[in-house]
C-alpha atoms as a PDB file:
ATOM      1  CA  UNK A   1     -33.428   6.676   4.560  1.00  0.00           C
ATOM      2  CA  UNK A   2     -31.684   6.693   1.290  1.00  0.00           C
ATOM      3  CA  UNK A   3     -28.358   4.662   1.089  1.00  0.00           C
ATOM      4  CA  UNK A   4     -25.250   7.098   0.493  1.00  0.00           C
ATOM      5  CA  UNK A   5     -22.016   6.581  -1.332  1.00  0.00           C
ATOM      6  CA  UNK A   6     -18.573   6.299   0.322  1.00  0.00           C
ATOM      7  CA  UNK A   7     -16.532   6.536  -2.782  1.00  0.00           C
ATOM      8  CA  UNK A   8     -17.871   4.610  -5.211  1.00  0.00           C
ATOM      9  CA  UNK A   9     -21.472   4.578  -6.985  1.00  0.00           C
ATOM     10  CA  UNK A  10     -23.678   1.240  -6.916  1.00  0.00           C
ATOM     11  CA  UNK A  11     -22.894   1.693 -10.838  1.00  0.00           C
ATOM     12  CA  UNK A  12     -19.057   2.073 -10.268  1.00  0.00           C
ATOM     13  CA  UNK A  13     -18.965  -0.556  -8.275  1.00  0.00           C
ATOM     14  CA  UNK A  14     -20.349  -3.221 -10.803  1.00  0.00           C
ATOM     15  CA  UNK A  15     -18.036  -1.293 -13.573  1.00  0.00           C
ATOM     16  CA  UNK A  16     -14.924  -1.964 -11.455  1.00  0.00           C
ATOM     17  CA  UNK A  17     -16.117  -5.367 -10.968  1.00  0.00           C
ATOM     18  CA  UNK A  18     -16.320  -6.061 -14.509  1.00  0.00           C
ATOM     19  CA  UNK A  19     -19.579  -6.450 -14.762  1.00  0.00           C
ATOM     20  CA  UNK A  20     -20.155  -3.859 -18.166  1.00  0.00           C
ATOM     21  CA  UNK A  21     -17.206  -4.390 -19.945  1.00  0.00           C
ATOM     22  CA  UNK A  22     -13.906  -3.045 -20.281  1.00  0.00           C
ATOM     23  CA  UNK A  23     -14.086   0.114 -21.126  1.00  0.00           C
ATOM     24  CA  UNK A  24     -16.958   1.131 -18.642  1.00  0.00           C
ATOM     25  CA  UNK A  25     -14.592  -0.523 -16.467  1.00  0.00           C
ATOM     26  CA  UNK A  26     -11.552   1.651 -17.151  1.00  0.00           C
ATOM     27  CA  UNK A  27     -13.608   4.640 -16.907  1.00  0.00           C
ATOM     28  CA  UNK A  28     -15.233   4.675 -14.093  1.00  0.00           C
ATOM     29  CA  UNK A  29     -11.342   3.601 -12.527  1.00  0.00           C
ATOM     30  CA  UNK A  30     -10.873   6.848 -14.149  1.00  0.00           C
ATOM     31  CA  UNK A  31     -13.523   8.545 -12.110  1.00  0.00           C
ATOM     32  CA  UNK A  32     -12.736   6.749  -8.975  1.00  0.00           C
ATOM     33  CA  UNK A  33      -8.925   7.611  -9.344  1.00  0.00           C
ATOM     34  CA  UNK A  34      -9.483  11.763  -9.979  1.00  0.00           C
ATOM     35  CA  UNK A  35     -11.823  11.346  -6.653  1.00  0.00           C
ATOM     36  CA  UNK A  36      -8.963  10.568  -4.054  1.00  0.00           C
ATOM     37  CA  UNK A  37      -6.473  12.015  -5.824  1.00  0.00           C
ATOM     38  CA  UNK A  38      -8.543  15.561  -6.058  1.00  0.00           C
ATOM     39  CA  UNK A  39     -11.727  15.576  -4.131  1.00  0.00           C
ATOM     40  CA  UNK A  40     -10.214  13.410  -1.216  1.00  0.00           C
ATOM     41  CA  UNK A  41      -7.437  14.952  -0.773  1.00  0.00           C
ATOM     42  CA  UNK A  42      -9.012  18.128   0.093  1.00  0.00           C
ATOM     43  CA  UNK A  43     -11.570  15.964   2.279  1.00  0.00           C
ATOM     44  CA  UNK A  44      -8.451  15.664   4.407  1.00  0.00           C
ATOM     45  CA  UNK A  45      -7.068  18.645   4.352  1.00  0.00           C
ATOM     46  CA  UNK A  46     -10.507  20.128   5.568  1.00  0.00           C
ATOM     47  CA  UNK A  47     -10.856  17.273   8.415  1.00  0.00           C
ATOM     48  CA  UNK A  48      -6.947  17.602   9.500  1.00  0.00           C
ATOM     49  CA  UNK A  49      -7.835  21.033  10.184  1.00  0.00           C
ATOM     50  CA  UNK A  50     -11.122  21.424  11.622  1.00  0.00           C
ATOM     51  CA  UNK A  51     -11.727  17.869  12.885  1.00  0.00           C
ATOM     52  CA  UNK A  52      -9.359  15.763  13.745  1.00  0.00           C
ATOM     53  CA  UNK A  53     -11.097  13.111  15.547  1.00  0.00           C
ATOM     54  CA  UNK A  54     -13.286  12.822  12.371  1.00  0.00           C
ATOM     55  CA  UNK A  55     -10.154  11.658  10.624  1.00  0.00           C
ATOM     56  CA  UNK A  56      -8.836   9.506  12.256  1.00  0.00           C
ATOM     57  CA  UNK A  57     -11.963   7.388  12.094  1.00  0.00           C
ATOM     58  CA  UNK A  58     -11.754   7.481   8.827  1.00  0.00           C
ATOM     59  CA  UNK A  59      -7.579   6.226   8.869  1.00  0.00           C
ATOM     60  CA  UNK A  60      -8.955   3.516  11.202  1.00  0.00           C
ATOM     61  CA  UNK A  61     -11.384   2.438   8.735  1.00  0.00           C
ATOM     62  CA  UNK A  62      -9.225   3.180   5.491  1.00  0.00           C
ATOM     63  CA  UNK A  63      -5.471   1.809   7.420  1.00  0.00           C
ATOM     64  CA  UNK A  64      -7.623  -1.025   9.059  1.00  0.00           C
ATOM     65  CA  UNK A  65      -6.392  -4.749   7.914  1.00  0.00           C
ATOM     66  CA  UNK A  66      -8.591  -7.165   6.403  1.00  0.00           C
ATOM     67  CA  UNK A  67      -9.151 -10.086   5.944  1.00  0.00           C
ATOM     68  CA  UNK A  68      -8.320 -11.227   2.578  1.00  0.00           C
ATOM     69  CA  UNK A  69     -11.436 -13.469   2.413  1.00  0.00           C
ATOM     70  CA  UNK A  70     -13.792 -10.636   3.127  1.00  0.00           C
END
């Protein structure tokens, strides 16, 4: 089974990480910044709505702590 993306691309993910230079780096932050403040925002909206369990596994995962060293 193919591997899906959360909210970042295998390619957005090496941008952000620096790996391709600054400016690939600001624009895929760009990109990754119009995502939750558009697309995911809706996501929510949508879940709050019509499945609420569904959301709050996603504030577990999202609100969880981590460990810095991760």
């Amino acid at each position: 089974m193919a591997k899906t993306r959360a909210l970042l691309t295998e390619t957005e993910r090496d941008q952000i990480a620096g790996e391709h230079g600054d400016d690939r780096r600001y624009q895929a932050t760009s990109r990754v910044r119009r995502r939750i403040e558009e697309e995911l925002t809706e996501d929510i909206d949508v879940l709050e709505e019509h499945h609420p369990d569904l959301l709050e596994e996603l504030r577990d995962v999202v609100c969880e702590e981590r460990d810095p060293d991760d």
